[in-house]
C-alpha atoms as a PDB file:
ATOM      1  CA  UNK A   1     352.210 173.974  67.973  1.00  0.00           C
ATOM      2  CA  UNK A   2     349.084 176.493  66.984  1.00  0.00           C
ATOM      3  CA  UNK A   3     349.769 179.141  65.043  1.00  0.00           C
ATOM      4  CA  UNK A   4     347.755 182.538  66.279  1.00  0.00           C
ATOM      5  CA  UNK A   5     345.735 183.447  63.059  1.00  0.00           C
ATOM      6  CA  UNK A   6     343.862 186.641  62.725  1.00  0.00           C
ATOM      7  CA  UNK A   7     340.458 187.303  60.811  1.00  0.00           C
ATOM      8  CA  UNK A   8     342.830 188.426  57.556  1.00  0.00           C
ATOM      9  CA  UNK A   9     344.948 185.252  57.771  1.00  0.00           C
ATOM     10  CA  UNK A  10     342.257 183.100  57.852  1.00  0.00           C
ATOM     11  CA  UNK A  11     340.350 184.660  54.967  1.00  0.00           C
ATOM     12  CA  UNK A  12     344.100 184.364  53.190  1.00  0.00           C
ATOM     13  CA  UNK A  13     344.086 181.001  53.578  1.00  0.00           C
ATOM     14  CA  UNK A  14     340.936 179.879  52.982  1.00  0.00           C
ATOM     15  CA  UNK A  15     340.881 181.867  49.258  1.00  0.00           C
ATOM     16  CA  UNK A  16     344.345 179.941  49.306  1.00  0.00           C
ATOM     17  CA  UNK A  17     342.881 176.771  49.808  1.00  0.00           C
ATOM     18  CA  UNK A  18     339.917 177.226  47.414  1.00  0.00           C
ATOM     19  CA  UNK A  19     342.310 178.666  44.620  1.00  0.00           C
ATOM     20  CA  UNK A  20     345.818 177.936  45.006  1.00  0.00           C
ATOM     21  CA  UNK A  21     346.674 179.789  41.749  1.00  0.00           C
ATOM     22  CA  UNK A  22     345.425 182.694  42.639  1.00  0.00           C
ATOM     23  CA  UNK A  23     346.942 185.581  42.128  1.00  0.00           C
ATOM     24  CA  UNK A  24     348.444 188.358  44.499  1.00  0.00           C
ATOM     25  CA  UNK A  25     346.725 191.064  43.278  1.00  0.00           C
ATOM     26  CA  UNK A  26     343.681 189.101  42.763  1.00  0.00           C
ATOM     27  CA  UNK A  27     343.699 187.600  46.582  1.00  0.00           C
ATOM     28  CA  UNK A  28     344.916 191.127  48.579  1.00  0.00           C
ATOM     29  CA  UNK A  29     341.839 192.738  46.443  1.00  0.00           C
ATOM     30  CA  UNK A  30     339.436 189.453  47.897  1.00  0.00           C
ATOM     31  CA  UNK A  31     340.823 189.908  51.254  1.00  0.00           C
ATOM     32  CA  UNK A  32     341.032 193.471  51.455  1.00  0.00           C
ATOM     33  CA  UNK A  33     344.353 194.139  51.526  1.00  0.00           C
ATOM     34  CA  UNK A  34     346.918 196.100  49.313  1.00  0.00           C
ATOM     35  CA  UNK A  35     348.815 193.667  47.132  1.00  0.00           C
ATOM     36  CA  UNK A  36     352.602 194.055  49.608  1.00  0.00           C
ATOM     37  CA  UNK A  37     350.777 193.542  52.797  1.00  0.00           C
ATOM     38  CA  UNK A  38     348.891 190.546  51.297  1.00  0.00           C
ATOM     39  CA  UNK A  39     351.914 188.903  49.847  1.00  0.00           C
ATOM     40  CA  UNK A  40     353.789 189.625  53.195  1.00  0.00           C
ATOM     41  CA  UNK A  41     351.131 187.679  55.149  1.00  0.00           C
ATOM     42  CA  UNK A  42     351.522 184.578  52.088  1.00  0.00           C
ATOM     43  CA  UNK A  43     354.786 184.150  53.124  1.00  0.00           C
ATOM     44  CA  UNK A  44     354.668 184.874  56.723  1.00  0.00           C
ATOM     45  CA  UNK A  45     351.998 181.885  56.289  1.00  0.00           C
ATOM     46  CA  UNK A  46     354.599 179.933  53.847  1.00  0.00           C
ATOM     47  CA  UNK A  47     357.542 180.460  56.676  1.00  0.00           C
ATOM     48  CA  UNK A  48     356.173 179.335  59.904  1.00  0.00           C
ATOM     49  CA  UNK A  49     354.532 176.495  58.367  1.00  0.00           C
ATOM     50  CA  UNK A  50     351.178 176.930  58.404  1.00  0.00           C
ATOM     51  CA  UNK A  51     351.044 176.570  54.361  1.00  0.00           C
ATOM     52  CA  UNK A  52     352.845 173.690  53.676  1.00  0.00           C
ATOM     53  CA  UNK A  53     353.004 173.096  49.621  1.00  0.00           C
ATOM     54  CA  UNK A  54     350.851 174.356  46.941  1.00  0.00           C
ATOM     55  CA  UNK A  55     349.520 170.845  44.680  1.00  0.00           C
ATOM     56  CA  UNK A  56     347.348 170.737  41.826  1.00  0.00           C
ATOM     57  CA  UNK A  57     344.589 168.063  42.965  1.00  0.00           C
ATOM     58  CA  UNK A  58     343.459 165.939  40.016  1.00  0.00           C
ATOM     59  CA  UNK A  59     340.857 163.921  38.239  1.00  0.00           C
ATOM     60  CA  UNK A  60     341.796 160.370  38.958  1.00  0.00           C
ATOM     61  CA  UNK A  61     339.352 158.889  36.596  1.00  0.00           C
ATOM     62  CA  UNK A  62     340.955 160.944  33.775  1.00  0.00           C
ATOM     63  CA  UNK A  63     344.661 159.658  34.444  1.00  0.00           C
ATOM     64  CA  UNK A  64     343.541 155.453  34.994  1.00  0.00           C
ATOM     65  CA  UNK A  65     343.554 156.052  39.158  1.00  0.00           C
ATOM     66  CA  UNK A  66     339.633 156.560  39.343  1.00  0.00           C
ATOM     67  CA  UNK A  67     339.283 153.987  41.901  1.00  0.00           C
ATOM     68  CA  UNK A  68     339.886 154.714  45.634  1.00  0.00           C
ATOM     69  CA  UNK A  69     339.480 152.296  48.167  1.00  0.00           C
ATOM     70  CA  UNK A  70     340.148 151.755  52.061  1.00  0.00           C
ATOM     71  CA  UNK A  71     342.207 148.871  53.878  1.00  0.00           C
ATOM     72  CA  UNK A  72     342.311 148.229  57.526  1.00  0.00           C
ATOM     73  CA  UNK A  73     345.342 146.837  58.625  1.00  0.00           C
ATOM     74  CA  UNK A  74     346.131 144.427  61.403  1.00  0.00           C
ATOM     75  CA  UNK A  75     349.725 143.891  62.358  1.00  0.00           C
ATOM     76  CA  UNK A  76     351.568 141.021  63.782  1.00  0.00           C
ATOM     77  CA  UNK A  77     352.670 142.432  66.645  1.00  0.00           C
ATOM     78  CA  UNK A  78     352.512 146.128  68.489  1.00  0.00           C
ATOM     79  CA  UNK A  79     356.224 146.815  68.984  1.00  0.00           C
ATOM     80  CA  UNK A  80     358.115 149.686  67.624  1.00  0.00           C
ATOM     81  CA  UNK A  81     359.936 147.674  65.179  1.00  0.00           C
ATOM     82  CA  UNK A  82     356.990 146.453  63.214  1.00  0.00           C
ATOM     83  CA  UNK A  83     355.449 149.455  63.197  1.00  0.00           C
ATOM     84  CA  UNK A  84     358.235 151.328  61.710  1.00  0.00           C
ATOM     85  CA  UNK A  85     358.706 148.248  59.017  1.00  0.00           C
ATOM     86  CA  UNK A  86     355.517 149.245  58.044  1.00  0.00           C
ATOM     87  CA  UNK A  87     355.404 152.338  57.797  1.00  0.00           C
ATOM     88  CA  UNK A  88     358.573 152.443  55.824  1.00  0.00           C
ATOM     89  CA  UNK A  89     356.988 149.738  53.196  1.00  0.00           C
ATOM     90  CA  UNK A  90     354.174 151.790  53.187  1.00  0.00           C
ATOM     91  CA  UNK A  91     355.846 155.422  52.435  1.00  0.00           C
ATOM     92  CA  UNK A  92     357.189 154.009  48.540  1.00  0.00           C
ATOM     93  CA  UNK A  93     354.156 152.891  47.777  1.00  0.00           C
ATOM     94  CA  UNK A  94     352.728 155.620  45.254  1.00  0.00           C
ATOM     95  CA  UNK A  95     348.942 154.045  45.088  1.00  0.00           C
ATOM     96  CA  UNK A  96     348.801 154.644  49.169  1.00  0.00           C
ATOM     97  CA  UNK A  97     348.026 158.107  48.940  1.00  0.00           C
ATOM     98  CA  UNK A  98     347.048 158.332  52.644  1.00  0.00           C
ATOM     99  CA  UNK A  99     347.905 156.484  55.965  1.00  0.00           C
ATOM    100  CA  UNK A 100     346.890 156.317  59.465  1.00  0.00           C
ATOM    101  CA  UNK A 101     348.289 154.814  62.426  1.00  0.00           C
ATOM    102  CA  UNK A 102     344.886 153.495  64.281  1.00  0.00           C
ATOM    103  CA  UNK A 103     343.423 153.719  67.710  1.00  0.00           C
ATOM    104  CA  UNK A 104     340.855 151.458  67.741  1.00  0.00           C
ATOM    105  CA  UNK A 105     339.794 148.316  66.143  1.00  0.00           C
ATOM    106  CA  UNK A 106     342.824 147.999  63.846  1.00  0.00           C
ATOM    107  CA  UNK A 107     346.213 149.114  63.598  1.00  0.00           C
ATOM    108  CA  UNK A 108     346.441 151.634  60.431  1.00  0.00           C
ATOM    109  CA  UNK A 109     344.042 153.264  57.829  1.00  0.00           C
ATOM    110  CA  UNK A 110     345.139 153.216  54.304  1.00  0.00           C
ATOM    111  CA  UNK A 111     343.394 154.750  51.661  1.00  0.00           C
ATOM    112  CA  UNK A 112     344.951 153.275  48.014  1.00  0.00           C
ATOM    113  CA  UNK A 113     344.043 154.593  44.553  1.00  0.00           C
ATOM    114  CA  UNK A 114     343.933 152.284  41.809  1.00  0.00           C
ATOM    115  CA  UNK A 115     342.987 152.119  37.979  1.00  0.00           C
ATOM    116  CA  UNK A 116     340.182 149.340  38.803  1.00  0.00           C
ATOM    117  CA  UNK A 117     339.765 146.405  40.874  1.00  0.00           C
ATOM    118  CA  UNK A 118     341.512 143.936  38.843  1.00  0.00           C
ATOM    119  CA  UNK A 119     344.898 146.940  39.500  1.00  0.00           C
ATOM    120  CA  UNK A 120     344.054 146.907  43.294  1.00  0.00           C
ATOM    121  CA  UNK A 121     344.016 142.881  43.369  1.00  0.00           C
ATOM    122  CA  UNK A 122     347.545 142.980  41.919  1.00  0.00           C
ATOM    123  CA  UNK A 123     348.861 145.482  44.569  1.00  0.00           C
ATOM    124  CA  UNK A 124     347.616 144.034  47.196  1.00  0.00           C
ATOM    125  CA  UNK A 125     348.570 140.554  46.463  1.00  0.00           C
ATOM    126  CA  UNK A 126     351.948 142.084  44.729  1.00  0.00           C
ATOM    127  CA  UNK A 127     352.679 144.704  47.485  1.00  0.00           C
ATOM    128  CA  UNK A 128     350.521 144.756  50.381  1.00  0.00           C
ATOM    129  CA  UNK A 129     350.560 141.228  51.709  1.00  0.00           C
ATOM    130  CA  UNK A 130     354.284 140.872  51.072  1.00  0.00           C
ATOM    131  CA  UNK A 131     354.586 143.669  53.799  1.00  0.00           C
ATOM    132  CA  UNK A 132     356.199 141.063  56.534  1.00  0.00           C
ATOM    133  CA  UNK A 133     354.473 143.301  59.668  1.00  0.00           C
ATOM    134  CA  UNK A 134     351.065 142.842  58.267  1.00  0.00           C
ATOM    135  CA  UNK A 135     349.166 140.043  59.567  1.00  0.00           C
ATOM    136  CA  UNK A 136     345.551 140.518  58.033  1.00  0.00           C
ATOM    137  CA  UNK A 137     343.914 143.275  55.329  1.00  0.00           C
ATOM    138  CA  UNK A 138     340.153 143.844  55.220  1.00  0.00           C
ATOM    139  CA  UNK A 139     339.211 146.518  52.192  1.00  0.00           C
ATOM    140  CA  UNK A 140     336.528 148.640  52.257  1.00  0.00           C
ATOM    141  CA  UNK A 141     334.674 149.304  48.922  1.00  0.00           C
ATOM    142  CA  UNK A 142     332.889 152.761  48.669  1.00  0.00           C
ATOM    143  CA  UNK A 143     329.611 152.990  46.718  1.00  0.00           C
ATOM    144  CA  UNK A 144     329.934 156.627  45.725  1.00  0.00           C
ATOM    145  CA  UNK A 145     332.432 159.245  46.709  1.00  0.00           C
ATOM    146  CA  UNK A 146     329.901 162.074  48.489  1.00  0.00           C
ATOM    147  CA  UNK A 147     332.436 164.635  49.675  1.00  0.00           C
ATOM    148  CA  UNK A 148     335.817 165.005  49.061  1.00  0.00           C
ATOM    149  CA  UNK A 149     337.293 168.283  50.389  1.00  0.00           C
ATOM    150  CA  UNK A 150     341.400 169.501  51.168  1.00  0.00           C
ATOM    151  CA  UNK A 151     340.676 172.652  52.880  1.00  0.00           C
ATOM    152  CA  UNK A 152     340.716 173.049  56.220  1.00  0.00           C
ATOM    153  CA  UNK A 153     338.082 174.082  58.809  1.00  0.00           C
ATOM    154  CA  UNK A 154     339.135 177.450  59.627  1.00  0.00           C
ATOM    155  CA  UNK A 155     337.430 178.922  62.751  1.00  0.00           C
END
């Protein structure tokens, strides 16, 4: 369900998304606000949902997860069941860092960050195709990484 945003919420949120860690005083000045109106709207924001978690978004290549690559996934069958096996597997696995359940071509979208490709051949031969409801895995190598953004589109 939509959330009805004003003009000051969505400024809020997109210094929010920009800075996180920014202050109270520092955003309500930004957004032109006093600093308990401001702070009222955060967690207004914080309560119905809209702002989910604050997360500090890091530098893979500086903590050995620099590579990020994509798999397409094919399952065995389309019932509920193997879905929900997969999904399962799929939500321990800390190098899958994003998944999609596909429309399309294939069945899911997984985006898995690695330390190189020699880590990545190890998960998925270790991890990925012991997954019982997979039935084939195509990755996708990027080239270079052009855009990477978290914030949201905020119209």
């Amino acid at each position: 369900m939509s959330i009805k945003l004003d003009k000051i919420d969505k400024h809020i949120l997109q210094v929010l998304q920009r800075d996180g860690k920014i202050q109270n005083i520092e955003l309500a000045k930004e957004v032109g606000l006093s600093p308990s109106p401001c702070l009222r709207r955060v967690r207004l924001l914080e309560e119905s949902g809209v702002i989910t978690r604050y997360v500090a978004v890091l530098d893979g290549s500086k903590v050995d997860a620099g590579l990020s690559l994509f798999a397409r996934i094919w399952f065995r069958a389309q019932d509920a069941e193997t879905i929900e096996e997969f999904v399962k597997a799929i939500k321990v696995l800390p190098e899958v860092v994003e998944c999609h359940l596909m429309a399309g071509e294939c069945d899911a979208l997984i985006r898995i960050v690695t330390k190189d490709l020699a880590t990545y051949r190890r998960f998925h031969a270790d991890y990925l195709t012991q997954i019982p409801s997979i039935q084939s895995i195509k990755t996708e190598v990027p080239m270079e990484t052009v855009k990477v953004s978290f914030a949201l589109p905020l119209q």
